[in-house]
PDB file of N, CA and C in Angstrom:
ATOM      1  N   UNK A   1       5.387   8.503   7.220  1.00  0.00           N
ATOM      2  CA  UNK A   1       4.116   8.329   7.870  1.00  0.00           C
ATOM      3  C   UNK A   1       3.851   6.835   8.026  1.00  0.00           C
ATOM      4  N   UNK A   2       3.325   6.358   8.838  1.00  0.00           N
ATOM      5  CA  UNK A   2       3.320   4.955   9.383  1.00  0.00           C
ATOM      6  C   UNK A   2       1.980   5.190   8.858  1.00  0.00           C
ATOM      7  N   UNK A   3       1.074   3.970   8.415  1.00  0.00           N
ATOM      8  CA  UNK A   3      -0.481   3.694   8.446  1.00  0.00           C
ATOM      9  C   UNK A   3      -0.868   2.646   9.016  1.00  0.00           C
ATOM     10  N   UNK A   4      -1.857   3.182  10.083  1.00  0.00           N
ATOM     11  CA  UNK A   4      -2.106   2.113  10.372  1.00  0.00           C
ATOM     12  C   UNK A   4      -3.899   1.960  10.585  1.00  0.00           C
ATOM     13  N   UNK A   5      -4.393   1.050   9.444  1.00  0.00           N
ATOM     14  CA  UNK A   5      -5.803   0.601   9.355  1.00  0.00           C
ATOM     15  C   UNK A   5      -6.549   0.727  10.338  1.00  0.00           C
ATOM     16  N   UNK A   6      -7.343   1.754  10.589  1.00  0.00           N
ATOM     17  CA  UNK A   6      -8.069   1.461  11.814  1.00  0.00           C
ATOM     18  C   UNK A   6      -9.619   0.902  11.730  1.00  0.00           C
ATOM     19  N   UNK A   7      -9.843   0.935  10.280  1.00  0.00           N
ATOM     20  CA  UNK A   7     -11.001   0.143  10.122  1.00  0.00           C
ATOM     21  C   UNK A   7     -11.321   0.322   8.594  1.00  0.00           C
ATOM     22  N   UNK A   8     -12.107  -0.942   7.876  1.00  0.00           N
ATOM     23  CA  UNK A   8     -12.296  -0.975   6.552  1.00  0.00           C
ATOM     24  C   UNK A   8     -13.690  -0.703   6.366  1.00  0.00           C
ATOM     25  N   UNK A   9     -13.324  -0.055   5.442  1.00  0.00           N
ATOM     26  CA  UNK A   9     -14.283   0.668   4.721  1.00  0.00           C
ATOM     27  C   UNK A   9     -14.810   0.423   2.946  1.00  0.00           C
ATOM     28  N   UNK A  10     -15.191  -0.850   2.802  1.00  0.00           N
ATOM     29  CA  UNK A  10     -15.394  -1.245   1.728  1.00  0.00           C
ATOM     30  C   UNK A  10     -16.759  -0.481   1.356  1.00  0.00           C
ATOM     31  N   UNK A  11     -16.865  -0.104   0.012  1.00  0.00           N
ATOM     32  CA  UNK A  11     -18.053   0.163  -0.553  1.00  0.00           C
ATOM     33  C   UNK A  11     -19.274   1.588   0.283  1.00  0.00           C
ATOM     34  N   UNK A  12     -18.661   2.136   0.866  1.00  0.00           N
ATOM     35  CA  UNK A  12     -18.896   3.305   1.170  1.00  0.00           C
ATOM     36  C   UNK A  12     -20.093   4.214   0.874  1.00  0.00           C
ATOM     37  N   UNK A  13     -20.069   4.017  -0.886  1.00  0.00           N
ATOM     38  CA  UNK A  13     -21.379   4.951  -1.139  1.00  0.00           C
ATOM     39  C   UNK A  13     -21.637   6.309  -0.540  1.00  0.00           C
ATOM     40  N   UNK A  14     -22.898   6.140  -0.271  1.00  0.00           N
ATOM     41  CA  UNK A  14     -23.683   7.170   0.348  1.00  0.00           C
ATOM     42  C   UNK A  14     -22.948   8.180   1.794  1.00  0.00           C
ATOM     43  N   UNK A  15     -22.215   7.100   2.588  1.00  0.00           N
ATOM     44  CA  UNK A  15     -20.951   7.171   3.867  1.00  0.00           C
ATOM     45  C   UNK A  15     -20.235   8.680   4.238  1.00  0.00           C
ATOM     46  N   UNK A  16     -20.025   8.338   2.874  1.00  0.00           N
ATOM     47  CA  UNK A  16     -18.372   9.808   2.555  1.00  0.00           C
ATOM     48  C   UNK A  16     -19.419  10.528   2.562  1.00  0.00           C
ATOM     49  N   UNK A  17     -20.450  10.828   2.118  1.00  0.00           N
ATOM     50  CA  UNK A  17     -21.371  11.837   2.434  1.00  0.00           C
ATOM     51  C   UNK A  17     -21.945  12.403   3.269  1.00  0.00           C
ATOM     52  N   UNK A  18     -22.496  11.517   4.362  1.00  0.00           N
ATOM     53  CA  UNK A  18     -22.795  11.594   5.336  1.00  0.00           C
ATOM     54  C   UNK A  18     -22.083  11.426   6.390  1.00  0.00           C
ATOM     55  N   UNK A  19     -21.735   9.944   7.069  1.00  0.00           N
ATOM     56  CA  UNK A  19     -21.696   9.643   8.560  1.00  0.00           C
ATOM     57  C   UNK A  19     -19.554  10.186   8.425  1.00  0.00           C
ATOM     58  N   UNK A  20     -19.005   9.373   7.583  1.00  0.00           N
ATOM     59  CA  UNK A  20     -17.748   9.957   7.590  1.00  0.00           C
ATOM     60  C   UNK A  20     -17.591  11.324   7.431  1.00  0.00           C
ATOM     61  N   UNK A  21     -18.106  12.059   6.757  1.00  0.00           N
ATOM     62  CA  UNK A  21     -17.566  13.621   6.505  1.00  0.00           C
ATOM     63  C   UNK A  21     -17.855  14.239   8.655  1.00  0.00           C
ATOM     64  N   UNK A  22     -19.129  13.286   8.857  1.00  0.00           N
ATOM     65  CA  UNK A  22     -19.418  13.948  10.096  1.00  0.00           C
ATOM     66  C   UNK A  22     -18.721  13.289  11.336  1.00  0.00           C
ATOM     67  N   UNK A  23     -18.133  12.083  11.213  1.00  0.00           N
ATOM     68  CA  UNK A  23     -16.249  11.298  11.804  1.00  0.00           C
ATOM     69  C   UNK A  23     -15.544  12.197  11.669  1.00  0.00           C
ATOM     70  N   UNK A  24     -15.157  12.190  10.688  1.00  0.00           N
ATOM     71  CA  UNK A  24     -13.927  13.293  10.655  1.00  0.00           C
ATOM     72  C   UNK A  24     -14.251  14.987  10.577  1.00  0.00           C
ATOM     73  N   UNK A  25     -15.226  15.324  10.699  1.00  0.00           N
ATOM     74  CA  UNK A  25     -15.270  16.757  11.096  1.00  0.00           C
ATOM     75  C   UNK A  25     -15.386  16.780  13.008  1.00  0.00           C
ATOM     76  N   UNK A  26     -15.433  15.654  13.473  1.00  0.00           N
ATOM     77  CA  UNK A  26     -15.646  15.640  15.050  1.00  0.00           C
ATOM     78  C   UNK A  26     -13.758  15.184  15.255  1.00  0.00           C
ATOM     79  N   UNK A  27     -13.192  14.161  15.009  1.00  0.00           N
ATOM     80  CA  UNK A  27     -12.003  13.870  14.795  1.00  0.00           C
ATOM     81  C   UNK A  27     -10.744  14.655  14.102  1.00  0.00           C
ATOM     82  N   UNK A  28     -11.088  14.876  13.350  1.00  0.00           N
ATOM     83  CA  UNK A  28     -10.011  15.557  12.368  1.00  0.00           C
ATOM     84  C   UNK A  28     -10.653  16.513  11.160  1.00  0.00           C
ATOM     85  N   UNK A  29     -11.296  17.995  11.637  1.00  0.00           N
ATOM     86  CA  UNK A  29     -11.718  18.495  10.766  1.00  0.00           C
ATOM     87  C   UNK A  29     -11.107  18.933   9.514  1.00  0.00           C
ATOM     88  N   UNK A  30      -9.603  18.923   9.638  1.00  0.00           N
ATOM     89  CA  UNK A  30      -8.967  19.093   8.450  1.00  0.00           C
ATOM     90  C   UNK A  30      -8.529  18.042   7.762  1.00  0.00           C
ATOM     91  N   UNK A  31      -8.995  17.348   7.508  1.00  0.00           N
ATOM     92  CA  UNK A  31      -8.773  16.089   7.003  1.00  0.00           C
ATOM     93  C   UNK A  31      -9.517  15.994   6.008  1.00  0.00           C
ATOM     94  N   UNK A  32      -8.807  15.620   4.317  1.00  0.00           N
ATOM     95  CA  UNK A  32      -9.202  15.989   2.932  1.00  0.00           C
ATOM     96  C   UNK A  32      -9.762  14.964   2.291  1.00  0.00           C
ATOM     97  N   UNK A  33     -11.349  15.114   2.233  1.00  0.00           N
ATOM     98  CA  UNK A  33     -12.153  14.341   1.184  1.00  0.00           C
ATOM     99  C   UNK A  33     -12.096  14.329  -0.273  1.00  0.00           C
ATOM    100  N   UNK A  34     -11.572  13.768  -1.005  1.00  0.00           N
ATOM    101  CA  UNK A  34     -11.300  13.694  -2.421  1.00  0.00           C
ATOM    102  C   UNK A  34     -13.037  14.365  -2.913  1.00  0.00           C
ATOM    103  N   UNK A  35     -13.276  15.029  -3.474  1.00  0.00           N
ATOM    104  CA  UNK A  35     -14.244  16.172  -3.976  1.00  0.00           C
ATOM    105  C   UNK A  35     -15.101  15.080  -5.105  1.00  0.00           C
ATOM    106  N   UNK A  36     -14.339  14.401  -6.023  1.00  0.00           N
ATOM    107  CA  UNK A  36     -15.045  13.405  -6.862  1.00  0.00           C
ATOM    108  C   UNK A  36     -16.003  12.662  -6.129  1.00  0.00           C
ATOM    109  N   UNK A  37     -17.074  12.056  -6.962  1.00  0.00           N
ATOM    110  CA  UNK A  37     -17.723  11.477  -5.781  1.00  0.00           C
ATOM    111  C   UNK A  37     -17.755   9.748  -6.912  1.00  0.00           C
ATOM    112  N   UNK A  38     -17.012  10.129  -7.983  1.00  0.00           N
ATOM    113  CA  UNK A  38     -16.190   8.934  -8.339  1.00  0.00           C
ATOM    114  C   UNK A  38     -15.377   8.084  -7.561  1.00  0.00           C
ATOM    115  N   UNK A  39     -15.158   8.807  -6.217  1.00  0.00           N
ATOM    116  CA  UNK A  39     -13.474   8.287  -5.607  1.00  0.00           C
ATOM    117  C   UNK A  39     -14.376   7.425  -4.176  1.00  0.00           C
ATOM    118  N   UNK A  40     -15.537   8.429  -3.749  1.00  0.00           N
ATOM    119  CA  UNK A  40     -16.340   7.199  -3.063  1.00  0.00           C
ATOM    120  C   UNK A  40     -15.889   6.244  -2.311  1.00  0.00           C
ATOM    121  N   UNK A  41     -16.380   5.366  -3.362  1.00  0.00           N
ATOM    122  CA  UNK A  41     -16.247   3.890  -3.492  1.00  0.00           C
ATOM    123  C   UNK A  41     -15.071   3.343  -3.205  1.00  0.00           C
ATOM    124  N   UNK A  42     -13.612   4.475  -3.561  1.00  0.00           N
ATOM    125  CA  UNK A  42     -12.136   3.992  -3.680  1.00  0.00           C
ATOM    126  C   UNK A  42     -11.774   4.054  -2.403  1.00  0.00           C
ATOM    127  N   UNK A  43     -12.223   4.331  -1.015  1.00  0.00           N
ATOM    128  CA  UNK A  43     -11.637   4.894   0.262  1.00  0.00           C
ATOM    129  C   UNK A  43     -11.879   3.185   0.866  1.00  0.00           C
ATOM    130  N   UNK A  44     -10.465   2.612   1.272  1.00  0.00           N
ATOM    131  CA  UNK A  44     -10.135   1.249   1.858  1.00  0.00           C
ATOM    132  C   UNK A  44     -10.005   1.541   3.268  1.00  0.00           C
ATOM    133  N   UNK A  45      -9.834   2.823   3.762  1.00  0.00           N
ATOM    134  CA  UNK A  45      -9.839   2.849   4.729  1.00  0.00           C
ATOM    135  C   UNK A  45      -9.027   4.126   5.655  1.00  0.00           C
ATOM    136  N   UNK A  46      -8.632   3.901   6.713  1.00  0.00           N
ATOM    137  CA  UNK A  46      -8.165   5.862   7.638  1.00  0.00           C
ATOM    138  C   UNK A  46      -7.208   5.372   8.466  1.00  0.00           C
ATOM    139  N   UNK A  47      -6.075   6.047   7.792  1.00  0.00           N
ATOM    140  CA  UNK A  47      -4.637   6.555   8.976  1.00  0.00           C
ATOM    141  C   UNK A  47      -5.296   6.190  10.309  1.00  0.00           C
ATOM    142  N   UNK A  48      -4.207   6.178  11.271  1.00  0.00           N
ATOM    143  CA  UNK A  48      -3.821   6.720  12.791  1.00  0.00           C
ATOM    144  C   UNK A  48      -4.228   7.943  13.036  1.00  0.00           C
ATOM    145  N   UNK A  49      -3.899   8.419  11.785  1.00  0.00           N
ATOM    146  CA  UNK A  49      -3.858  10.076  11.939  1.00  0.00           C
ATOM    147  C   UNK A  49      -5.146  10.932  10.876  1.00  0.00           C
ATOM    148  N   UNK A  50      -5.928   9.848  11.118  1.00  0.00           N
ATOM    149  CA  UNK A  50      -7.292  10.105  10.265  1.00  0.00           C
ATOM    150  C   UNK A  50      -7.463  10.470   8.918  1.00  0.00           C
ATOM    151  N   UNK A  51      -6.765  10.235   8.047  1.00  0.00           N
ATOM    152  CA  UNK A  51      -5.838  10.651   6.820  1.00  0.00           C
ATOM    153  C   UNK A  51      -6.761   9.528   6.092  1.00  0.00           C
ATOM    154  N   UNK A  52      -7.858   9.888   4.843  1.00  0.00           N
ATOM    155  CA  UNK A  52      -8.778   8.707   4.072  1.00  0.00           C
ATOM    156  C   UNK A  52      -7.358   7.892   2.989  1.00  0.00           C
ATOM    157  N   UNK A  53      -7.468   6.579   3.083  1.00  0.00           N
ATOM    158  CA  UNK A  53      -6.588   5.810   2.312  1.00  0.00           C
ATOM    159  C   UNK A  53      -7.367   5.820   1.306  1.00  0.00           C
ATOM    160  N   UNK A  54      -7.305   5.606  -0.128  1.00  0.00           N
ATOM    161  CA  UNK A  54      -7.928   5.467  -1.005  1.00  0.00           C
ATOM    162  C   UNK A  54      -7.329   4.634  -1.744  1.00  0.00           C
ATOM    163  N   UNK A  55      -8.005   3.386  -2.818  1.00  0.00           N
ATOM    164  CA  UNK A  55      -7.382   2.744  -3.739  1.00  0.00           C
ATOM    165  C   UNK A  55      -6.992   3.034  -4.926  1.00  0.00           C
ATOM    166  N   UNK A  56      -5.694   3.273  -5.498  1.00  0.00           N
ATOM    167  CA  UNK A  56      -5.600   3.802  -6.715  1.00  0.00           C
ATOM    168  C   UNK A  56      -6.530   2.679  -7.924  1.00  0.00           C
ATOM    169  N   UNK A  57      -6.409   1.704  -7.951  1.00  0.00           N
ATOM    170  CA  UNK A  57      -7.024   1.100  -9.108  1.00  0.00           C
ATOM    171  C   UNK A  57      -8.414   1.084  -8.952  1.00  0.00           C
ATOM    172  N   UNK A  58      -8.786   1.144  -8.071  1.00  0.00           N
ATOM    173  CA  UNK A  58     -10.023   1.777  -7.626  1.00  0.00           C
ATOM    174  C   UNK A  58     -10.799   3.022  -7.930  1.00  0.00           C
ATOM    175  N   UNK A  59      -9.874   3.831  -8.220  1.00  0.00           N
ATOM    176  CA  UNK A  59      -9.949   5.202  -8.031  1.00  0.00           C
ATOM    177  C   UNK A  59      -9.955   5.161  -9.841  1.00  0.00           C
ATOM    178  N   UNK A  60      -9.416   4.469 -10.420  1.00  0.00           N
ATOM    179  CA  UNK A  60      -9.029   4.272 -11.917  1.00  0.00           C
ATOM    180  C   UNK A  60     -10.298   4.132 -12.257  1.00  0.00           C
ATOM    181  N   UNK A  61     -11.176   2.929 -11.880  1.00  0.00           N
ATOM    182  CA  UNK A  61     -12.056   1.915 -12.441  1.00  0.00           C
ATOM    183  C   UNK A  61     -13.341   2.918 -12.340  1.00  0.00           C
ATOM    184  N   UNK A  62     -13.817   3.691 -11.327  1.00  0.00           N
ATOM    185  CA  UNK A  62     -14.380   3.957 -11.078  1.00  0.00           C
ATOM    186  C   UNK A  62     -14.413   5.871 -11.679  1.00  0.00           C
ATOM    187  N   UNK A  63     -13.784   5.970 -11.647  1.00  0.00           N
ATOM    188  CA  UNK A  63     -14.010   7.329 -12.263  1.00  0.00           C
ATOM    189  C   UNK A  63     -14.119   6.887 -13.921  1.00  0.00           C
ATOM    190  N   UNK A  64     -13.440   5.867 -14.366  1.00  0.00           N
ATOM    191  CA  UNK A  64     -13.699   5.465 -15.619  1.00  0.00           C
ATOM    192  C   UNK A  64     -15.171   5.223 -16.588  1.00  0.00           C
ATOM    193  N   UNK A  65     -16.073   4.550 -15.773  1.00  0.00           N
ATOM    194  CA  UNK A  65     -16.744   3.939 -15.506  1.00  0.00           C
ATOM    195  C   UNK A  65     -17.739   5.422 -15.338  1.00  0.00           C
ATOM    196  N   UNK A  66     -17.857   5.907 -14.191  1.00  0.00           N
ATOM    197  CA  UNK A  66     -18.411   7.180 -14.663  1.00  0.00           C
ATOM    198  C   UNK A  66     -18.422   8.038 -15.039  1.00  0.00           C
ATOM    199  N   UNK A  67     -17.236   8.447 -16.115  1.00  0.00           N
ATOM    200  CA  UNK A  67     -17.429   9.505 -16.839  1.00  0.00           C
ATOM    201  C   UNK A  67     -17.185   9.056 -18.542  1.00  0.00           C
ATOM    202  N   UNK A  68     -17.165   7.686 -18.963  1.00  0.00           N
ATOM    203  CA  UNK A  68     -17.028   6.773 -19.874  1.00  0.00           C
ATOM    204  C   UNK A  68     -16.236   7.055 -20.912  1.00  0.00           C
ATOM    205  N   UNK A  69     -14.673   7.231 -19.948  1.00  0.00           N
ATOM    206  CA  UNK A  69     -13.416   7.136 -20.452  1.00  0.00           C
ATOM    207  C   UNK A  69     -12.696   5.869 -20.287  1.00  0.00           C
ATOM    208  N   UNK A  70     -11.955   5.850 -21.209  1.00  0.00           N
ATOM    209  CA  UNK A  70     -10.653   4.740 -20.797  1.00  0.00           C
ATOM    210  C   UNK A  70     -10.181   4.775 -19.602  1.00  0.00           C
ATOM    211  N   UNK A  71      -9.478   3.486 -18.852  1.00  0.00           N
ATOM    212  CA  UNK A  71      -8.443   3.234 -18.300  1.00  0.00           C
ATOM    213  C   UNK A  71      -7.426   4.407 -18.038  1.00  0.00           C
ATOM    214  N   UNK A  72      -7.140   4.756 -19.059  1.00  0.00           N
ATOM    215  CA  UNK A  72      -5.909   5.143 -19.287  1.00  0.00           C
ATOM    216  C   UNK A  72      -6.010   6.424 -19.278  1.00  0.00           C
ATOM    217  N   UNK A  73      -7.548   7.111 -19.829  1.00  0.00           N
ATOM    218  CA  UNK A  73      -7.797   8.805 -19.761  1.00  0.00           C
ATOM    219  C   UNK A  73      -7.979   8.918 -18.042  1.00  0.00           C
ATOM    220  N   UNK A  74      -8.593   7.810 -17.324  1.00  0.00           N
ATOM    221  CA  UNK A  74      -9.002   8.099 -16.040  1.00  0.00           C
ATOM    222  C   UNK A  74      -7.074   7.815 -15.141  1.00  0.00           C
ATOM    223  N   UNK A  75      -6.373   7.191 -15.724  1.00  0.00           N
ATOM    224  CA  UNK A  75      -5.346   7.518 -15.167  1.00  0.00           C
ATOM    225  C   UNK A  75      -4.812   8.679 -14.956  1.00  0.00           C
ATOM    226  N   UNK A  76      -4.368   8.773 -16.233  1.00  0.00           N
ATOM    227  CA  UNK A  76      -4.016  10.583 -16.670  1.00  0.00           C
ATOM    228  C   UNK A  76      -4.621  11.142 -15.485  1.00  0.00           C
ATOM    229  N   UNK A  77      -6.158  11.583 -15.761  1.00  0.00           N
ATOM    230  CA  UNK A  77      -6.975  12.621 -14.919  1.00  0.00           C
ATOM    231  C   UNK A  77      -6.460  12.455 -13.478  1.00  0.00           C
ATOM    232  N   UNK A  78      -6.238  11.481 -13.012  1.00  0.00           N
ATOM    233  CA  UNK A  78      -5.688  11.121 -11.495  1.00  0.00           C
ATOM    234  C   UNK A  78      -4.462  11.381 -11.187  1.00  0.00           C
ATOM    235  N   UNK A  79      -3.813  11.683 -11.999  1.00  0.00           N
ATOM    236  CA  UNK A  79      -2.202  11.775 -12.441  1.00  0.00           C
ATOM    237  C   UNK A  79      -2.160  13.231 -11.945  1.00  0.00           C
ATOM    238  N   UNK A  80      -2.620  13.620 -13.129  1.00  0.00           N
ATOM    239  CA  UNK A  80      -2.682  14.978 -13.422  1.00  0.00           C
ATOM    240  C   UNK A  80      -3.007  16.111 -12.283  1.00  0.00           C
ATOM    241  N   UNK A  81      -4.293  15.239 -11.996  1.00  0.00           N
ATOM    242  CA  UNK A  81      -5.034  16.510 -10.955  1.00  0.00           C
ATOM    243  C   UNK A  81      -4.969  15.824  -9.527  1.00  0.00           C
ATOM    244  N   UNK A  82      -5.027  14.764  -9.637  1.00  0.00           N
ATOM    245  CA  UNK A  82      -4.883  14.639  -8.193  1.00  0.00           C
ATOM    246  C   UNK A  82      -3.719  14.336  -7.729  1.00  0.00           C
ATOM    247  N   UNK A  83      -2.947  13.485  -8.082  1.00  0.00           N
ATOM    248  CA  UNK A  83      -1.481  12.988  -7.451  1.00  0.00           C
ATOM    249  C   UNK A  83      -0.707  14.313  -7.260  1.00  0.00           C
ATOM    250  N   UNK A  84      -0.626  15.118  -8.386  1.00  0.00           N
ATOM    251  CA  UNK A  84       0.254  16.152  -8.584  1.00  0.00           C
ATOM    252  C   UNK A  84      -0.105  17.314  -7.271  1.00  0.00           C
ATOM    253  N   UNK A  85      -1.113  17.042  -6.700  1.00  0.00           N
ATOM    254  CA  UNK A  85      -1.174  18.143  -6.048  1.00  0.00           C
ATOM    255  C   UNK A  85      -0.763  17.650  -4.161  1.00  0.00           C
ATOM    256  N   UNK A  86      -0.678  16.955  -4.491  1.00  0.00           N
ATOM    257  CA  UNK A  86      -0.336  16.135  -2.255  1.00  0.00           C
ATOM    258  C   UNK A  86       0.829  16.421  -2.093  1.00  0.00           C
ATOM    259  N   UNK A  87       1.657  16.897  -2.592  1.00  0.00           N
ATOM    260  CA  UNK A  87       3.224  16.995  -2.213  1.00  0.00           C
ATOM    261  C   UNK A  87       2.830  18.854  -1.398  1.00  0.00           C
ATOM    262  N   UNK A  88       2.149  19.511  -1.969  1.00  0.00           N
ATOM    263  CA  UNK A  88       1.770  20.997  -1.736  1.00  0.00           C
ATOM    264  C   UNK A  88       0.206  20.925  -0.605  1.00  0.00           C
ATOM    265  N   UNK A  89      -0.295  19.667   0.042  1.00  0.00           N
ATOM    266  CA  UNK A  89      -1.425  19.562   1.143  1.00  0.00           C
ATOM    267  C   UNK A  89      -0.616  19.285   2.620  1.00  0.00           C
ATOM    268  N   UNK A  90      -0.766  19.875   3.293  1.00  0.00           N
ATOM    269  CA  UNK A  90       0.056  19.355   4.885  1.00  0.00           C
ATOM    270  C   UNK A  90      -0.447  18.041   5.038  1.00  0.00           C
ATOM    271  N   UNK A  91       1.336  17.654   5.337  1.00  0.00           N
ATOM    272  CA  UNK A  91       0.844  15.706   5.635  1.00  0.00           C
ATOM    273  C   UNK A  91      -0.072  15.483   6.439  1.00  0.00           C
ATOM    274  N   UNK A  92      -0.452  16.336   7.361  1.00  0.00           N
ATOM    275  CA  UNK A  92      -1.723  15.477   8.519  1.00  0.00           C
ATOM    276  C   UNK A  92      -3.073  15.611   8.177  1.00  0.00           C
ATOM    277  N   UNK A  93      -3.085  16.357   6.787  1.00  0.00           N
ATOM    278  CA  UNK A  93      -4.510  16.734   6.223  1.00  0.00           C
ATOM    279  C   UNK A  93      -4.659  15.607   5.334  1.00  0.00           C
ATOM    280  N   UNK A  94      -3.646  15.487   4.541  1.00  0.00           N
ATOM    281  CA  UNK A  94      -3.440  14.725   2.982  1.00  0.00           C
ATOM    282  C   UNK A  94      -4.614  13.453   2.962  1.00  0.00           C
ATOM    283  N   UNK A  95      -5.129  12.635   1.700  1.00  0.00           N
ATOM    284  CA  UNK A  95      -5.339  11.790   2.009  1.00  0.00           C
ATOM    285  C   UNK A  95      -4.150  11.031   1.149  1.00  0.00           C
ATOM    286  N   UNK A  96      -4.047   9.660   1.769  1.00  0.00           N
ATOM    287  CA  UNK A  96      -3.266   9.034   1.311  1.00  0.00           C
ATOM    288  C   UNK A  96      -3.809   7.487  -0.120  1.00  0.00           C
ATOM    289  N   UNK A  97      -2.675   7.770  -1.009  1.00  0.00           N
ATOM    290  CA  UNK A  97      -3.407   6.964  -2.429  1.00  0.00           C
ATOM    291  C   UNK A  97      -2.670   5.823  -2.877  1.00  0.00           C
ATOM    292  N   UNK A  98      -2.748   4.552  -2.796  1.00  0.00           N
ATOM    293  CA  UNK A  98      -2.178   3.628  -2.556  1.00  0.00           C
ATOM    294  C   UNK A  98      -2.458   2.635  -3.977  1.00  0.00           C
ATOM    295  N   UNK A  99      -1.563   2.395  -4.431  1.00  0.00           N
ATOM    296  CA  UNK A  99      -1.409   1.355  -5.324  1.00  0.00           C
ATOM    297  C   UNK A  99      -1.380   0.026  -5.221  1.00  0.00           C
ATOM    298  N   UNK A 100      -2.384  -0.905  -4.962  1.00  0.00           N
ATOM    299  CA  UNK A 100      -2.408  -2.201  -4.144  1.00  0.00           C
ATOM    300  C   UNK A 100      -2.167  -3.591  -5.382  1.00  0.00           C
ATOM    301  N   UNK A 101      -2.198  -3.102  -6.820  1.00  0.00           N
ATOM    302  CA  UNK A 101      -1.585  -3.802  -7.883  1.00  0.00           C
ATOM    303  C   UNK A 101      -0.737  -4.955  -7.539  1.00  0.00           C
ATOM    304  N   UNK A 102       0.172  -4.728  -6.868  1.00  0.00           N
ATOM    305  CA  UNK A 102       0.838  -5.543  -6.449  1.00  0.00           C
ATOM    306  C   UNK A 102       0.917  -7.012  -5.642  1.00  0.00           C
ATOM    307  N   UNK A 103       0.029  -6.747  -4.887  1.00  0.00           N
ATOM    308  CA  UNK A 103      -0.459  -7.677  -4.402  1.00  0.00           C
ATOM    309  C   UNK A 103      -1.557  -8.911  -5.455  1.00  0.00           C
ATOM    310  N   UNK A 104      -1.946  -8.275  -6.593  1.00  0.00           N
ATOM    311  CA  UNK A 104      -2.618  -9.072  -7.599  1.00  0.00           C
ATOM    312  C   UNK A 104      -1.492 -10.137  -8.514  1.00  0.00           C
ATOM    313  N   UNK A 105      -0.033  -9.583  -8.220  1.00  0.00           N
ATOM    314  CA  UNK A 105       0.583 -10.054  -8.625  1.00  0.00           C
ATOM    315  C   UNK A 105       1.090 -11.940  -8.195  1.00  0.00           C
ATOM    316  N   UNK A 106       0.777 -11.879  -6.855  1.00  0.00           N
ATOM    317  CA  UNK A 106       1.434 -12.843  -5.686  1.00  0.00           C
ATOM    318  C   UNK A 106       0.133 -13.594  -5.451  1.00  0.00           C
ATOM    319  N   UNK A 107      -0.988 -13.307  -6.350  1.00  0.00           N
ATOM    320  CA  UNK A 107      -2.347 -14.492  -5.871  1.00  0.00           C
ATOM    321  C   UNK A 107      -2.517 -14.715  -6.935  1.00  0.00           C
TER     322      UNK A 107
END
């Protein structure tokens, strides 16, 4: 799958609730909103193919943070329940979960 940014979406909030769920139900009604509303905040941005990008360390910090677990329990939980299940969602629905760590490395 190629991605390609079609617009950023920092800090979202209230968004995924409203004006996006009602984007992509006009665009791409099958297209999968992460159900947490921990994860929010984590969406950097949407496929070509309307597919929500989400930040994994993002996705860490923030579910952490609200449910006042570790790092490391909010990994797991993301591990567990969410990663494990996208291999079994049709790719044009999926959202896609991106590990951007790396780049913290090189600044």
């Amino acid at each position: 799958m190629i991605l390609l940014l079609i617009m950023v979406l920092e800090g979202l909030g209230t968004m995924v609730n409203e004006e996006l769920r009602h984007f992509l139900q006009e665009n791409s009604p099958d297209s999968i909103i992460l159900n947490d509303p921990a994860f929010d905040n984590s969406i950097v941005g949407i496929s070509s193919e309307y597919n929500l990008i989400y930040d994994l360390n993002k996705m860490i910090v923030e579910l952490s943070e609200d449910n006042g677990i570790s790092t490391d329990e909010a990994y797991e939980f993301i591990d567990q329940d969410t990663m494990r299940i996208l291999p079994y969602i049709k790719e044009s629905t999926k959202p896609v979960i991106v590990d951007f760590s790396f780049h913290e490395l090189y600044n």
